[in-house]
C-alpha atoms as a PDB file:
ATOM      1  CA  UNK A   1     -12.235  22.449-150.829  1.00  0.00           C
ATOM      2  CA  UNK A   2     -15.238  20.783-152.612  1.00  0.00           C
ATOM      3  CA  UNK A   3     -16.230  18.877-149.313  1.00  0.00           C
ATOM      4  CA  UNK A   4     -16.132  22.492-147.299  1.00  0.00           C
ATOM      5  CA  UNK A   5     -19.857  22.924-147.282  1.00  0.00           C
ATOM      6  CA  UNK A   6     -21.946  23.668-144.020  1.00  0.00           C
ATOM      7  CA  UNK A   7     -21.281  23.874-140.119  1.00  0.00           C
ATOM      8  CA  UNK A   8     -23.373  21.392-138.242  1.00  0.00           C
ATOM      9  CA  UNK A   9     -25.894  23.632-135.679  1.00  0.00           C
ATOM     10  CA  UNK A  10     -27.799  23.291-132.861  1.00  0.00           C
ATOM     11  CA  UNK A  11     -27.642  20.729-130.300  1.00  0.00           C
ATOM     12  CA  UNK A  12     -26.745  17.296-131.474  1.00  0.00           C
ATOM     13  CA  UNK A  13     -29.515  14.505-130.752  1.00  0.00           C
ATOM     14  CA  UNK A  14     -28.017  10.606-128.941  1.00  0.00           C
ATOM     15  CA  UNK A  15     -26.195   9.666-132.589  1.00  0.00           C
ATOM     16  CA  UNK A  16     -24.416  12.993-132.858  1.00  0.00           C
ATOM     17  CA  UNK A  17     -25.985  14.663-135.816  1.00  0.00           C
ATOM     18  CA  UNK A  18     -27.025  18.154-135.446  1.00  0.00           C
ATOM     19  CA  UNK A  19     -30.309  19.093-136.677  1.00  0.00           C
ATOM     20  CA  UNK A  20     -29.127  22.574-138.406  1.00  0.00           C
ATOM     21  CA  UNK A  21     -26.817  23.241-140.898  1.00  0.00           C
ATOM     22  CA  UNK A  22     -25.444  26.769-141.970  1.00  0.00           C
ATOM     23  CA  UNK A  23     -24.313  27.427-145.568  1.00  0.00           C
ATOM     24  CA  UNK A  24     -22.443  30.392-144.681  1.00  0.00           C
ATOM     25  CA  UNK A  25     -18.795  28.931-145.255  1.00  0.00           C
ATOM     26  CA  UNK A  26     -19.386  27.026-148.050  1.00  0.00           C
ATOM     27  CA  UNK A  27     -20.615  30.081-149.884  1.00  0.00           C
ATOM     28  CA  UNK A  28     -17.491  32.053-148.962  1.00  0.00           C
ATOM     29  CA  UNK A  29     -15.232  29.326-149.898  1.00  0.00           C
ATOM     30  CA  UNK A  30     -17.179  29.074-153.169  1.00  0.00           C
ATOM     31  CA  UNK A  31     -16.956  32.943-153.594  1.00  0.00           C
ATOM     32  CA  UNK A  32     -13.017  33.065-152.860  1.00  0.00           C
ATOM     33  CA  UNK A  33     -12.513  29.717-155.240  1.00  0.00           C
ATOM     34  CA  UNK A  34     -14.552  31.877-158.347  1.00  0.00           C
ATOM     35  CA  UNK A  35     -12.298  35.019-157.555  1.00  0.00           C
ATOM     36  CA  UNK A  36      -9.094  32.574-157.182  1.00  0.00           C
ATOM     37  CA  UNK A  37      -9.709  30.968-160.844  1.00  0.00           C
ATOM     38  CA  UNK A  38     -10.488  34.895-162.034  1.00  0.00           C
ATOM     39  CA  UNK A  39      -7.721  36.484-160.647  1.00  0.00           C
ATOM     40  CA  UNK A  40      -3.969  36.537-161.247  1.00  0.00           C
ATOM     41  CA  UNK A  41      -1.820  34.355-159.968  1.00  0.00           C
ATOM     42  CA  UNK A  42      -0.172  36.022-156.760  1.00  0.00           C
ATOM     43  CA  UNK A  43      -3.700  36.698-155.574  1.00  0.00           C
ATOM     44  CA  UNK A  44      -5.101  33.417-156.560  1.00  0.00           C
ATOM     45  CA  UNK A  45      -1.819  32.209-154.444  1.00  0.00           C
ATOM     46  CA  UNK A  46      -2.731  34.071-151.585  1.00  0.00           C
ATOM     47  CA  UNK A  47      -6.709  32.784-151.791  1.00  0.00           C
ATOM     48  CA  UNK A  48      -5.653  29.083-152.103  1.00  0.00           C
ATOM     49  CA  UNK A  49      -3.306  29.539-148.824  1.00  0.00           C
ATOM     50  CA  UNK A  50      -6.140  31.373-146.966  1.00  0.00           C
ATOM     51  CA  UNK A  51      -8.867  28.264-147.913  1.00  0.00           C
ATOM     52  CA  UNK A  52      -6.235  26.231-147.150  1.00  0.00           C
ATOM     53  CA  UNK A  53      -6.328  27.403-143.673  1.00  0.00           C
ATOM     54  CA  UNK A  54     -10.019  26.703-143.206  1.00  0.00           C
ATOM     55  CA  UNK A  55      -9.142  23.216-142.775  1.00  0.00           C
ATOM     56  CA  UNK A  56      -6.822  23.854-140.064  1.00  0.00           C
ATOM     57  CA  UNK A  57      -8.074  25.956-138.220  1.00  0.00           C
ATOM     58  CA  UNK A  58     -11.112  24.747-137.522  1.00  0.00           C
ATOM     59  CA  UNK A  59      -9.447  21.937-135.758  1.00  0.00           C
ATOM     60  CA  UNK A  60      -7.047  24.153-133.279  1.00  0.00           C
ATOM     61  CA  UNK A  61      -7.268  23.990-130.172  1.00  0.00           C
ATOM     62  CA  UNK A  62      -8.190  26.872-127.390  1.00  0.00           C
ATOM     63  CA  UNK A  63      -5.801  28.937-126.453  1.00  0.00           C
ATOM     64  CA  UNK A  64      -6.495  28.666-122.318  1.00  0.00           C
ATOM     65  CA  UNK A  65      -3.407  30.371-121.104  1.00  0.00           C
ATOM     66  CA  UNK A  66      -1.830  33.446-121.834  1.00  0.00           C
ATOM     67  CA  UNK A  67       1.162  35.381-121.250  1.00  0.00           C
ATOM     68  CA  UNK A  68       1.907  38.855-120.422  1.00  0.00           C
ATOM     69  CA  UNK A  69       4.636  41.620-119.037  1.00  0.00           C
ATOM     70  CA  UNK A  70       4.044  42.958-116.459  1.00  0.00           C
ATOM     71  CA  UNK A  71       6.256  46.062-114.496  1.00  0.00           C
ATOM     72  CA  UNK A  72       5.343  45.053-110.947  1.00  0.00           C
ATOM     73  CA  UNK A  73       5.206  40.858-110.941  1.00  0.00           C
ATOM     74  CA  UNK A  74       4.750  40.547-107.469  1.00  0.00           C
ATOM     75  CA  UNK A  75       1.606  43.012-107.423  1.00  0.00           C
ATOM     76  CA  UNK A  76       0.060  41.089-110.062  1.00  0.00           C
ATOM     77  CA  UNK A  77       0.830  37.191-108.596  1.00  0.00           C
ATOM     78  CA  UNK A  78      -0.200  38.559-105.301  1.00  0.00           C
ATOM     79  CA  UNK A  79      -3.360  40.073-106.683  1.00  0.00           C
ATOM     80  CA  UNK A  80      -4.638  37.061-109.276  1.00  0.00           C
ATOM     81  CA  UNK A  81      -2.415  34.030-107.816  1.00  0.00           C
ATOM     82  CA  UNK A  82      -5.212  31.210-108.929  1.00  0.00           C
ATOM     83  CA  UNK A  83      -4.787  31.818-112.355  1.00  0.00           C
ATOM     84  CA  UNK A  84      -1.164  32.575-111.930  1.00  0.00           C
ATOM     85  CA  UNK A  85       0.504  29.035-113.855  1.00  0.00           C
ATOM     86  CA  UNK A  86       4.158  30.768-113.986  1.00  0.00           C
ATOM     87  CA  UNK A  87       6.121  33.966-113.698  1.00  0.00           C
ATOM     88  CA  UNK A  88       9.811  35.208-114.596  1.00  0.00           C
ATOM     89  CA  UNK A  89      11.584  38.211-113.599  1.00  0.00           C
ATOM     90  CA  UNK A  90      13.053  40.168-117.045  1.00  0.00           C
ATOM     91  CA  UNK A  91      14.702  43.267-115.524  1.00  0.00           C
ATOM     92  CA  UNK A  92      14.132  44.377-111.649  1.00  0.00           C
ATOM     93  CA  UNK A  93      10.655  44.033-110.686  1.00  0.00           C
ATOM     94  CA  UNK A  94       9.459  43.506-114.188  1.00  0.00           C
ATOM     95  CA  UNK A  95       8.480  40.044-115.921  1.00  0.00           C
ATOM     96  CA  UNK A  96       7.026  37.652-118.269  1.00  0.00           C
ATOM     97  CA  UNK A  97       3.388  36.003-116.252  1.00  0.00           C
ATOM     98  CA  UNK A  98       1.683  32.981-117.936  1.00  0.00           C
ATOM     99  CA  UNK A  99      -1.810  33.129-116.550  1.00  0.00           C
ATOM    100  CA  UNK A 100      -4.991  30.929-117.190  1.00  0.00           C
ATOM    101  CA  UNK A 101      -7.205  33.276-119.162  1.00  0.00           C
ATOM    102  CA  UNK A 102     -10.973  33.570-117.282  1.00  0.00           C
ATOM    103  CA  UNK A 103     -12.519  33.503-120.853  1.00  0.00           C
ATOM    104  CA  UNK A 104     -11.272  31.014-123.294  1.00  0.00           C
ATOM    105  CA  UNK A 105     -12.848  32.379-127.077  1.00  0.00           C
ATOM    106  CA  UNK A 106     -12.844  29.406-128.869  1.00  0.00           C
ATOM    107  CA  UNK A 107     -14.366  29.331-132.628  1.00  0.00           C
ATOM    108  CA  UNK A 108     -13.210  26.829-134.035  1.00  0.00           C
ATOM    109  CA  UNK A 109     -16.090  23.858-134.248  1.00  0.00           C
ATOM    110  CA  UNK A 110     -15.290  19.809-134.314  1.00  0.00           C
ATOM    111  CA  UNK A 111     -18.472  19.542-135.899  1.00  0.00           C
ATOM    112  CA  UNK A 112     -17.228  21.673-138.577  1.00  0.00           C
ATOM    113  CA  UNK A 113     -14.333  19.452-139.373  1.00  0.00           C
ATOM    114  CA  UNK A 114     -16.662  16.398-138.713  1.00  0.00           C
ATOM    115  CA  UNK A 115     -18.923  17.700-141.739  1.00  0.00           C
ATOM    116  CA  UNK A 116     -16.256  18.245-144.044  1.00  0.00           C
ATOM    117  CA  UNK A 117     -15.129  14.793-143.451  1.00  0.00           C
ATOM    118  CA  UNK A 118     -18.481  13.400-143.866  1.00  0.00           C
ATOM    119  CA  UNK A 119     -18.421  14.821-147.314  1.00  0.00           C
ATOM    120  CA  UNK A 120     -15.666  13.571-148.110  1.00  0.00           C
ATOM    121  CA  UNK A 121     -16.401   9.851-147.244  1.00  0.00           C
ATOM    122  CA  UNK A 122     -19.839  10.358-148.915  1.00  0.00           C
ATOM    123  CA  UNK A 123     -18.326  11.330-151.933  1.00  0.00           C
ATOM    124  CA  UNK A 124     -15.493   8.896-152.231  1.00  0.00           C
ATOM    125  CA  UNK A 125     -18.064   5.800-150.609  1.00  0.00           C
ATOM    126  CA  UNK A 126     -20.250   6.691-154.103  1.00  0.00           C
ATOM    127  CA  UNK A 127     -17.123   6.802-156.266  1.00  0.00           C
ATOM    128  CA  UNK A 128     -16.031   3.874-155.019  1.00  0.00           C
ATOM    129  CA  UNK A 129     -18.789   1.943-155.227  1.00  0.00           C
ATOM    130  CA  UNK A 130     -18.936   2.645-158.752  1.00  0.00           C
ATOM    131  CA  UNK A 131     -15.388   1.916-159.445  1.00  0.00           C
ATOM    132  CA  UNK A 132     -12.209   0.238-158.651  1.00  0.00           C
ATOM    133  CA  UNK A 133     -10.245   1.885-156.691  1.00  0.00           C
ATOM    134  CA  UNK A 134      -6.532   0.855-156.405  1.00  0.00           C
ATOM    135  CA  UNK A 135      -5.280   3.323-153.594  1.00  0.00           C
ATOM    136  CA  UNK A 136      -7.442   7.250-152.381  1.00  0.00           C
ATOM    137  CA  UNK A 137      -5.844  10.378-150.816  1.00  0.00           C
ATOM    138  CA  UNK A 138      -7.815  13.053-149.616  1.00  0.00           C
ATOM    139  CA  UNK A 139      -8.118  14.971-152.870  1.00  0.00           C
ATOM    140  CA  UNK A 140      -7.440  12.085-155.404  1.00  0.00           C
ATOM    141  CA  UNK A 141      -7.474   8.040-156.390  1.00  0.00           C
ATOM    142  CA  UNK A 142      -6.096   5.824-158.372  1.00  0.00           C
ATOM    143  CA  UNK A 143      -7.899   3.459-160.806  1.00  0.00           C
ATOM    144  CA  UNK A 144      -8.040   0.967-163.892  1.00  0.00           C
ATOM    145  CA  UNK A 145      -8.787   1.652-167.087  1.00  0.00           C
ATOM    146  CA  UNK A 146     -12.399   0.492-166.681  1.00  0.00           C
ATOM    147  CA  UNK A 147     -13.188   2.715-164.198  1.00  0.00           C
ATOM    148  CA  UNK A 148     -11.714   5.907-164.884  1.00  0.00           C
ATOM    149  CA  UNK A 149     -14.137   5.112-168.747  1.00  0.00           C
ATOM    150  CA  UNK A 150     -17.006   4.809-165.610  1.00  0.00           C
ATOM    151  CA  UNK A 151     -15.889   8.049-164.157  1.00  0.00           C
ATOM    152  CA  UNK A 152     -15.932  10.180-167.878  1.00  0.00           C
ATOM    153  CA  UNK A 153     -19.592   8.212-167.945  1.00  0.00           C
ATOM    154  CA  UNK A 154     -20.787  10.017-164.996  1.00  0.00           C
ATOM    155  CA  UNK A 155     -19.046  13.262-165.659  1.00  0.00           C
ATOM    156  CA  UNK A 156     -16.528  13.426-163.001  1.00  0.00           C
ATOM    157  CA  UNK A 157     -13.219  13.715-165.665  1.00  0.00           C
ATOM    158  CA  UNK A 158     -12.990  16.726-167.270  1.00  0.00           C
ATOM    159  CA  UNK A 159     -13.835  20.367-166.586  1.00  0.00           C
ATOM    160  CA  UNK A 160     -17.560  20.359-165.991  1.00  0.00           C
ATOM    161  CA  UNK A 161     -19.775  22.109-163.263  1.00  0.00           C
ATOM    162  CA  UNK A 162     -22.124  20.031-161.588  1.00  0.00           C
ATOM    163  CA  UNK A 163     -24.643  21.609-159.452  1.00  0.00           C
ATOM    164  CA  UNK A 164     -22.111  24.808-158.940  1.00  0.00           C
ATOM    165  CA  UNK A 165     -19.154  22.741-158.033  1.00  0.00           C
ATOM    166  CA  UNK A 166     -16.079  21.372-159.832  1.00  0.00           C
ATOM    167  CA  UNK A 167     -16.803  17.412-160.367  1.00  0.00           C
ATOM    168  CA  UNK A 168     -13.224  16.992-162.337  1.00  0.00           C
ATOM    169  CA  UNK A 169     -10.936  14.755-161.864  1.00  0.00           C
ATOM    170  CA  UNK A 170      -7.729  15.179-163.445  1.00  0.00           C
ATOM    171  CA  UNK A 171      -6.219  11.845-165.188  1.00  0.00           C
ATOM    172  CA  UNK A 172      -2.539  11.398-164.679  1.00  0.00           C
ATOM    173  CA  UNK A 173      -2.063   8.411-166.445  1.00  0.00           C
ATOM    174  CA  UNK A 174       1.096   5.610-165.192  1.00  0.00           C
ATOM    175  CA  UNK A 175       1.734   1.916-165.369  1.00  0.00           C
ATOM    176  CA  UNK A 176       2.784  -0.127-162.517  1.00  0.00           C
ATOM    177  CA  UNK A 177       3.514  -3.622-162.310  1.00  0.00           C
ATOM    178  CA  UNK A 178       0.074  -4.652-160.639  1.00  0.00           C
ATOM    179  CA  UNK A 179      -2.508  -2.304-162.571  1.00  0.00           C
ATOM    180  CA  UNK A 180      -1.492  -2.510-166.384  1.00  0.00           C
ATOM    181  CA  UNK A 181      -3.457   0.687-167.802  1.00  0.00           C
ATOM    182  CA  UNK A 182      -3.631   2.843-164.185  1.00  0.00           C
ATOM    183  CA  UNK A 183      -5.376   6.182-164.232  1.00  0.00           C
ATOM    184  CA  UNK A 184      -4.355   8.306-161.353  1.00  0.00           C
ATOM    185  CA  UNK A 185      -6.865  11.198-160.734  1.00  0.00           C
ATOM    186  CA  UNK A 186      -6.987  14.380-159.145  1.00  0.00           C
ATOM    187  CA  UNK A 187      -9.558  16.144-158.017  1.00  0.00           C
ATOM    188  CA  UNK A 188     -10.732  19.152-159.642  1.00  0.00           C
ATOM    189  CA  UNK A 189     -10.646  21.902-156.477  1.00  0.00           C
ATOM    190  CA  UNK A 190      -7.245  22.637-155.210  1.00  0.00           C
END
């Protein structure tokens, strides 16, 4: 959740970057992760499911078509038949009606989900530019020996805030056949 910051605002210029950026989220997602670590544990279940969510929904897509019963079908079809996709008798005159819906309310933002990306290949470009790095998921990486010593250097192994945010990595520490002394690491917000 560390990479959940801002949502991208206003209109975006010819390269695609907005020129506003509102806080809002990241401050709620911070608030829920200090109440998650505070709480006990059902709760802090519950919170890491509902930040878990952020993610995903911000990348649905619009619901544009809804459905309905109705107790008279044929009224309604005859009455809004262009936004009439399908309809299905249940019981006499009644039925199911799947229409296109006139307003489609859509919240969720692509640009949101492009920030939160952006983070996170900002933040793994520095780490990695810093360090070996044997193989990366999107909340940890694998490394050598050397560079998980570079990470504890610059304070990313360990628990530690850094600028109100978890920096930690979490060593989980394995030998393979290719990297003799491998450090796997987690990151610190879950």
């Amino acid at each position: 959740m560390r990479f959940v910051q801002y949502i991208p605002t206003g209109i975006p210029n010819e390269d695609g970057e907005f020129p506003g950026r509102n806080y809002t989220v990241g401050k709620v997602i911070q608030q829920l992760y200090d109440i998650r670590k505070a709480s006990n544990p059902k709760l802090a279940m519950t919170l890491k499911l509902l930040m878990n969510s952020t993610w995903g929904y911000s990348i649905k897509k619009p619901q544009e078509m809804k459905s309905k019963h109705y107790e008279k079908v044929d009224n309604f079809v005859e009455r809004f038949s262009p936004f009439v996709l399908k309809y299905e008798f249940t019981q006499g005159q009644s039925g199911l009606v799947t229409t296109l819906k006139p307003i489609v309310e859509h919240w969720s933002y692509p640009q949101f989900a492009k920030a939160v990306l952006d983070n996170y290949n900002k933040f793994f470009s520095e780490v990695k530019s810093k360090v070996k790095v044997y193989y990366e998921n999107i909340d940890a990486l694998m490394t050598n020996e050397e560079g998980y010593n570079k990470l504890i250097e610059m304070g990313m192994v360990g628990k530690r805030w850094v600028n109100s945010n978890w920096t930690k990595f979490s060593p989980k520490f394995m030998s393979s056949p290719s990297v003799s002394t491998g450090a796997y690491l987690k990151t610190g917000q879950k």
